[in-house]
PDB file of N, CA and C in Angstrom:
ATOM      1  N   UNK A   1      35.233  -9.119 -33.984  1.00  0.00           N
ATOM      2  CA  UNK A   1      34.502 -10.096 -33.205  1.00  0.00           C
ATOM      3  C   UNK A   1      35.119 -10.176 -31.807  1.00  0.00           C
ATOM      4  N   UNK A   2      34.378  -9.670 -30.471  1.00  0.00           N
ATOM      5  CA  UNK A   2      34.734 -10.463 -29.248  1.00  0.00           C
ATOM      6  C   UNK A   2      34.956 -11.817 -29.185  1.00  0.00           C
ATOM      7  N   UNK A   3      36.514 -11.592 -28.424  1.00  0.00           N
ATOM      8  CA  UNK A   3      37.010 -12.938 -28.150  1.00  0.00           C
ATOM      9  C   UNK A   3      36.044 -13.677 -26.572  1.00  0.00           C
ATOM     10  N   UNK A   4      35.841 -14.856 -27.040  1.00  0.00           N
ATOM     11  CA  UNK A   4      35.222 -15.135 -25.826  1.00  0.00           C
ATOM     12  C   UNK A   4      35.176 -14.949 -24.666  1.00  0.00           C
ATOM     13  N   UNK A   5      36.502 -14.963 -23.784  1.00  0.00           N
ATOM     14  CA  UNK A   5      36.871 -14.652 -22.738  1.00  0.00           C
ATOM     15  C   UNK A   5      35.965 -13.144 -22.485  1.00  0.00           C
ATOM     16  N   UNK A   6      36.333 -12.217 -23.489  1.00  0.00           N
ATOM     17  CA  UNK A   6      35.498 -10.842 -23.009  1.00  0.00           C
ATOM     18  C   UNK A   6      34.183 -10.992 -22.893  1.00  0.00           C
ATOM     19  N   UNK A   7      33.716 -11.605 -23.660  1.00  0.00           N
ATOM     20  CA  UNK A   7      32.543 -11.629 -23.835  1.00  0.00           C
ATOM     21  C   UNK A   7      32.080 -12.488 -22.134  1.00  0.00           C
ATOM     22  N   UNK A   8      32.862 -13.259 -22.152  1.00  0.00           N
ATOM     23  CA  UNK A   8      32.259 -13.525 -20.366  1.00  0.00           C
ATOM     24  C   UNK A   8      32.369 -13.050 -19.545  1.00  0.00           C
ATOM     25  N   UNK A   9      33.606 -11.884 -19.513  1.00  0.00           N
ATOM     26  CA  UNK A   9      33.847 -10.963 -18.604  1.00  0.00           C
ATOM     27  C   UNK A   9      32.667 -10.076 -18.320  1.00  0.00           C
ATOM     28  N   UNK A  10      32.511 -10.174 -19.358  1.00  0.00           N
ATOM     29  CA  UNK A  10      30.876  -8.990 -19.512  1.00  0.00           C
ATOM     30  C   UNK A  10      29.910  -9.017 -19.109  1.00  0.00           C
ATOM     31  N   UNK A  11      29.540 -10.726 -19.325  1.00  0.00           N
ATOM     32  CA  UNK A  11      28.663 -11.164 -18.090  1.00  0.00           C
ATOM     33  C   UNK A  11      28.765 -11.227 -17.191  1.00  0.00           C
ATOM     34  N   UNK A  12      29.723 -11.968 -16.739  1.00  0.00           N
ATOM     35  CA  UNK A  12      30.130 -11.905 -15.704  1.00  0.00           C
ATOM     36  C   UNK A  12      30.257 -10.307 -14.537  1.00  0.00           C
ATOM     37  N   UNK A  13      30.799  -9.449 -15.326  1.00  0.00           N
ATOM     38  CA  UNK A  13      30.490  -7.681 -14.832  1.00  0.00           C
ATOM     39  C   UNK A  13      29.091  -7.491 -14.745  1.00  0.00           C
ATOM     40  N   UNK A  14      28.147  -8.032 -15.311  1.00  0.00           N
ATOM     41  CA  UNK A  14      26.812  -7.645 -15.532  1.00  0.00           C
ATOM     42  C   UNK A  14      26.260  -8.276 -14.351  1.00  0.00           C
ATOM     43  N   UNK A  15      26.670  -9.479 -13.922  1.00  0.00           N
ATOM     44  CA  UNK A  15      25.877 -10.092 -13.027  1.00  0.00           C
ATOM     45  C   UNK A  15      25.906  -9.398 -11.489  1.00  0.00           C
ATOM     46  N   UNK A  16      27.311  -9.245 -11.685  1.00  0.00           N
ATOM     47  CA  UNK A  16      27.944  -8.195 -10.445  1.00  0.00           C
ATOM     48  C   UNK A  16      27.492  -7.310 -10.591  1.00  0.00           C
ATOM     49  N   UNK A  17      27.136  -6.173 -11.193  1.00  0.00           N
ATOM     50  CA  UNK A  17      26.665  -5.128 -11.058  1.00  0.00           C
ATOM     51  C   UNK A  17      25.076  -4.827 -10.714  1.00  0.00           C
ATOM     52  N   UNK A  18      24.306  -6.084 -10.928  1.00  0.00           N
ATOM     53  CA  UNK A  18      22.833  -6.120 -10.772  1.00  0.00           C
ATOM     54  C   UNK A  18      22.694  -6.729  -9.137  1.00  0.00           C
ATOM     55  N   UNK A  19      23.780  -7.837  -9.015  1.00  0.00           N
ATOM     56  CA  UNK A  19      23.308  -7.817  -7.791  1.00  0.00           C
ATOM     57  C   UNK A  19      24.053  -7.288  -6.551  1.00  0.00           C
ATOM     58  N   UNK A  20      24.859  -6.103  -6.646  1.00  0.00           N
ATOM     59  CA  UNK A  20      25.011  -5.173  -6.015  1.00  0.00           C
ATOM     60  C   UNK A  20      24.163  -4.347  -6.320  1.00  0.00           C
ATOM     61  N   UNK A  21      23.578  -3.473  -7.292  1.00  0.00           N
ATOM     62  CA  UNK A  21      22.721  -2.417  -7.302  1.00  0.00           C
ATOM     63  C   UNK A  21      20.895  -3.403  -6.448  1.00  0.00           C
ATOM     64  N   UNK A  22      20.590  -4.432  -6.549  1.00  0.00           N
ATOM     65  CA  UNK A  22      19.639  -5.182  -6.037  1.00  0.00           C
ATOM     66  C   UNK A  22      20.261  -4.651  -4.584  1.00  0.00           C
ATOM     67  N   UNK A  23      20.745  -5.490  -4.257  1.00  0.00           N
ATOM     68  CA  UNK A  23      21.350  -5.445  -2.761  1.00  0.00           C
ATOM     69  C   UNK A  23      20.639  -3.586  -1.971  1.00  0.00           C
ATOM     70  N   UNK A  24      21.500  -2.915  -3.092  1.00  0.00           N
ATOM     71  CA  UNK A  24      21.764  -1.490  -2.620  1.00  0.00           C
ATOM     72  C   UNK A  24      20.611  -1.149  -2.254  1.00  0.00           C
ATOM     73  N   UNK A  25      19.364  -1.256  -3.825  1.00  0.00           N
ATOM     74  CA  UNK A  25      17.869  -1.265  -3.322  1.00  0.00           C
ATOM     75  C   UNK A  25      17.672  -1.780  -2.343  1.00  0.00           C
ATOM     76  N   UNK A  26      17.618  -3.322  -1.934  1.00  0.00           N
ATOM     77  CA  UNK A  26      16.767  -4.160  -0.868  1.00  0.00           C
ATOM     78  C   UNK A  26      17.310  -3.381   0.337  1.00  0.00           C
ATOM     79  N   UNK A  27      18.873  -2.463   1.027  1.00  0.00           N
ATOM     80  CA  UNK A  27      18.710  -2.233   1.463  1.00  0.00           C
ATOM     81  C   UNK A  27      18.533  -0.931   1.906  1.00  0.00           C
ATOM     82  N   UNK A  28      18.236  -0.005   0.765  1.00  0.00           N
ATOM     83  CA  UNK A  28      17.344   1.222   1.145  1.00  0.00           C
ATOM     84  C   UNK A  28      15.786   1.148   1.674  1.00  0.00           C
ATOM     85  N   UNK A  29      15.038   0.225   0.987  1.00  0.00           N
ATOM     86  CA  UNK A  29      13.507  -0.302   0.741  1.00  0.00           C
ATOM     87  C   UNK A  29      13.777  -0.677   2.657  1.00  0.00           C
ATOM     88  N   UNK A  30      14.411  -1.412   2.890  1.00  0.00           N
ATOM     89  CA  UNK A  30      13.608  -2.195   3.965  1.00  0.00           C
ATOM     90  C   UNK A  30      14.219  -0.985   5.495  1.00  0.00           C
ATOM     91  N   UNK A  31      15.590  -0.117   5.222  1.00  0.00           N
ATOM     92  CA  UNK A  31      16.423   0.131   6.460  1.00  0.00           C
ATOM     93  C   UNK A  31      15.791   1.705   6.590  1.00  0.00           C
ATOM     94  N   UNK A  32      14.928   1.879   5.392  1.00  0.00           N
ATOM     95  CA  UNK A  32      14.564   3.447   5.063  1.00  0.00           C
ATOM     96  C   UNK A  32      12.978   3.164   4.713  1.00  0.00           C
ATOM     97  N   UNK A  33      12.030   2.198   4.989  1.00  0.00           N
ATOM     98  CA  UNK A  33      11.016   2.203   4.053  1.00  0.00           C
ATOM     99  C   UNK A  33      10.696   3.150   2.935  1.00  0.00           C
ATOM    100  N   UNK A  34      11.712   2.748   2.121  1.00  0.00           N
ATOM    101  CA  UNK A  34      11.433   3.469   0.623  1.00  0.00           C
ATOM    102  C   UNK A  34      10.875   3.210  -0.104  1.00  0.00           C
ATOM    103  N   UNK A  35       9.963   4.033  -0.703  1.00  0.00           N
ATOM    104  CA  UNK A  35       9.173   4.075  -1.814  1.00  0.00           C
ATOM    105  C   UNK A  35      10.421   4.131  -3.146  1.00  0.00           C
ATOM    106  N   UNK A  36       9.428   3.805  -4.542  1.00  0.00           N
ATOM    107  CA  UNK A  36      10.254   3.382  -5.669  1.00  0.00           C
ATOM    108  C   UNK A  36      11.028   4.728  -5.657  1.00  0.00           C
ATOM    109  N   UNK A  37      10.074   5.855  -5.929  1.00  0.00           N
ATOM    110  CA  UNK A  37      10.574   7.408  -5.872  1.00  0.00           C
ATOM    111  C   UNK A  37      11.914   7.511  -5.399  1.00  0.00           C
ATOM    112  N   UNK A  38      11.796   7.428  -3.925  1.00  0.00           N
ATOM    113  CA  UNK A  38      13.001   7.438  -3.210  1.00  0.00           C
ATOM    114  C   UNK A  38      14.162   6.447  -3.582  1.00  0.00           C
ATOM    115  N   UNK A  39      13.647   4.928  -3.799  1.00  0.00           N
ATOM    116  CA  UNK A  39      15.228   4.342  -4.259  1.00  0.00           C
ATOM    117  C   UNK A  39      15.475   5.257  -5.517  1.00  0.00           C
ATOM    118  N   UNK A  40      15.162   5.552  -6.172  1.00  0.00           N
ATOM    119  CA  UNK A  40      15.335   5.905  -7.752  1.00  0.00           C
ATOM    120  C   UNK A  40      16.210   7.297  -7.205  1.00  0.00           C
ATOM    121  N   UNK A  41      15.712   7.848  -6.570  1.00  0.00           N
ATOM    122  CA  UNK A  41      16.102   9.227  -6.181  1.00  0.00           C
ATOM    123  C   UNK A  41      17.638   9.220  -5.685  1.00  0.00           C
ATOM    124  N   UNK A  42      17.451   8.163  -4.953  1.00  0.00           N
ATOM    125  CA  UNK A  42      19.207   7.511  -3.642  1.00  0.00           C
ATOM    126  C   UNK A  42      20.213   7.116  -4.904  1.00  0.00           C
ATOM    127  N   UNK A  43      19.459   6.301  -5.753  1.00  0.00           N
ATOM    128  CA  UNK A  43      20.219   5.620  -6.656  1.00  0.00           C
ATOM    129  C   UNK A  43      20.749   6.725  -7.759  1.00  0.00           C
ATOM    130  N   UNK A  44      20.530   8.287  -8.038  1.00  0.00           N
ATOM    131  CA  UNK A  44      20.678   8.673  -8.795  1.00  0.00           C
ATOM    132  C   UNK A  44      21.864   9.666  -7.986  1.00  0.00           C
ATOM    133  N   UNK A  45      21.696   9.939  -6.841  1.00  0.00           N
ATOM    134  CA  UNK A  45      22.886  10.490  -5.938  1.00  0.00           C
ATOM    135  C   UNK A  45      23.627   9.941  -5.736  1.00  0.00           C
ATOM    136  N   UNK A  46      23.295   8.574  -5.678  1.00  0.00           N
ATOM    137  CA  UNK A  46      25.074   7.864  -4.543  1.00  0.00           C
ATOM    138  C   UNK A  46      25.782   7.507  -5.838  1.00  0.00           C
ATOM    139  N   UNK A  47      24.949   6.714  -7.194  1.00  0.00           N
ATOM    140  CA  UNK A  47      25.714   6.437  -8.061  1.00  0.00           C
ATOM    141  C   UNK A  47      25.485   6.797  -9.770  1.00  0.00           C
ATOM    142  N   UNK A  48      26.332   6.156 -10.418  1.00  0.00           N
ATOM    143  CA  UNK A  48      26.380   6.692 -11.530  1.00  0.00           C
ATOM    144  C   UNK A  48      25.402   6.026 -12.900  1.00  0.00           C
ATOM    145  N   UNK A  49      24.327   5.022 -12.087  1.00  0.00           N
ATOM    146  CA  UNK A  49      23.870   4.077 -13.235  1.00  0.00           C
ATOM    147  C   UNK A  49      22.554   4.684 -13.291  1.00  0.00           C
ATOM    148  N   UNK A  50      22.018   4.489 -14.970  1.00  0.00           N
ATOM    149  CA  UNK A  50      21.322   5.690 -15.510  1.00  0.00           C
ATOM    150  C   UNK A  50      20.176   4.373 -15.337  1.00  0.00           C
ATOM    151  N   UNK A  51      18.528   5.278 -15.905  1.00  0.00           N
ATOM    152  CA  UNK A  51      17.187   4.327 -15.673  1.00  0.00           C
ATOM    153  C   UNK A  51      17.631   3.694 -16.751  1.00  0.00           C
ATOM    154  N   UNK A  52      18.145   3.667 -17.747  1.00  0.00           N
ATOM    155  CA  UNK A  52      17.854   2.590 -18.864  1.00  0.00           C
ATOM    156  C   UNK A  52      19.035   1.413 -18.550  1.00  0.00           C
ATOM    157  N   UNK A  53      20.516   1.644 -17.456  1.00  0.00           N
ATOM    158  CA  UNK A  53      21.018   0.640 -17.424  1.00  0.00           C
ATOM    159  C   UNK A  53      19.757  -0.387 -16.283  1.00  0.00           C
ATOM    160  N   UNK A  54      19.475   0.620 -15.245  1.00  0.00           N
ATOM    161  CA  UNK A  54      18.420  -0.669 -14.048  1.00  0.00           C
ATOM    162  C   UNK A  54      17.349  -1.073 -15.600  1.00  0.00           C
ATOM    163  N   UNK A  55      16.798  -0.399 -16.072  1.00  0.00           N
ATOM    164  CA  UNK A  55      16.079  -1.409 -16.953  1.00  0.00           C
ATOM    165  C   UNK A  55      16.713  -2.119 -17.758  1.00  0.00           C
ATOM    166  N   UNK A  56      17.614  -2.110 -18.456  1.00  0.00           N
ATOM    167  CA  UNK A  56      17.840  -4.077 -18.831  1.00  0.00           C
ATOM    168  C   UNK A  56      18.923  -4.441 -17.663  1.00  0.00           C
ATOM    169  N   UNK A  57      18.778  -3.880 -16.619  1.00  0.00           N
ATOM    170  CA  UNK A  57      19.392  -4.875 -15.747  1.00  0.00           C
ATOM    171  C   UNK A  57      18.353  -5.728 -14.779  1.00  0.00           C
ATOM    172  N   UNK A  58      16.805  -5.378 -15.513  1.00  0.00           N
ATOM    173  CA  UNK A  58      15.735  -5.871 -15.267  1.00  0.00           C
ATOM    174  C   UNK A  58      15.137  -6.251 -13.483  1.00  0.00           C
ATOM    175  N   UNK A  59      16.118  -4.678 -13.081  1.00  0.00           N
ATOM    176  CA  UNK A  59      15.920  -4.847 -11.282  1.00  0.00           C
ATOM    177  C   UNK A  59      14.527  -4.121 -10.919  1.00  0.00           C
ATOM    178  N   UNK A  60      13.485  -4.982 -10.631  1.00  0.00           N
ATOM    179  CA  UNK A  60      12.405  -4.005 -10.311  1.00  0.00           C
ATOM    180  C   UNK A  60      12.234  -3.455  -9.105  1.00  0.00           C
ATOM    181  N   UNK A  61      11.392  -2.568  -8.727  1.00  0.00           N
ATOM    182  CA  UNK A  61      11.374  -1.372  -7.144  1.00  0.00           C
ATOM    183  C   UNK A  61       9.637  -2.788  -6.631  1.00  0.00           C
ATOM    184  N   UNK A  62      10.135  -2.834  -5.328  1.00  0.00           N
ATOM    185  CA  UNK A  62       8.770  -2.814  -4.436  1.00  0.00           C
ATOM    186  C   UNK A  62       7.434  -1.799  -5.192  1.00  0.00           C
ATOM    187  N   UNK A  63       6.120  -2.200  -5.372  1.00  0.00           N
ATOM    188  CA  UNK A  63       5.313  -0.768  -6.018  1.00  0.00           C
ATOM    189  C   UNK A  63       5.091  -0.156  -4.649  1.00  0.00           C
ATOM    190  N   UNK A  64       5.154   1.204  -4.844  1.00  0.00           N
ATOM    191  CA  UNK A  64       4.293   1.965  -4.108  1.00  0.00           C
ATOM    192  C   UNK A  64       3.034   1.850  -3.480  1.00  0.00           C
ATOM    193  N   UNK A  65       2.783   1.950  -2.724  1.00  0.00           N
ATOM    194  CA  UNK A  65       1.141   1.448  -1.834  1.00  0.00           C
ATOM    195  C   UNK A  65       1.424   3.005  -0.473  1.00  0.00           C
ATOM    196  N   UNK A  66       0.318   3.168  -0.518  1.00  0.00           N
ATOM    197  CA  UNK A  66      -0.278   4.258   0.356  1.00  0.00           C
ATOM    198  C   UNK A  66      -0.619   3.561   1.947  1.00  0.00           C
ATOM    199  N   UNK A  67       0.219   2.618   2.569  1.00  0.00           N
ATOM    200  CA  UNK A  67       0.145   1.827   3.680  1.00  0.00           C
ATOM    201  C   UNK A  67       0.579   2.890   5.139  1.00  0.00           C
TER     202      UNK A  67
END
């Protein structure tokens, strides 16, 4: 059984890690007008977090639009 303390650490790591990877998106999207493609693409070069951690880290992309 996790002792509590870890178990908050964890969250606590989790929270940090979503809203730095958010951040990282918001500022590819707005300094690069990136499409989802492209963050997904940046995000798979600069770092090491796979599609299934951004999905339950429940960070969604701007959608794509043909603007």
């Amino acid at each position: 059984m996790k002792s509590p303390q870890s178990t908050k650490r964890a969250k606590i790591d989790t929270m940090r890690m979503k809203d730095i990877i958010a951040q990282l998106t918001d500022i590819i999207y707005f300094l690069c007008n990136a499409k989802k493609s492209n963050i997904s693409t940046i995000l798979n070069q600069f770092t090491n977090i796979t599609d299934e951690e951004l999905e339950s880290l429940n960070i969604l992309f701007p959608q794509d639009t043909d603007d």
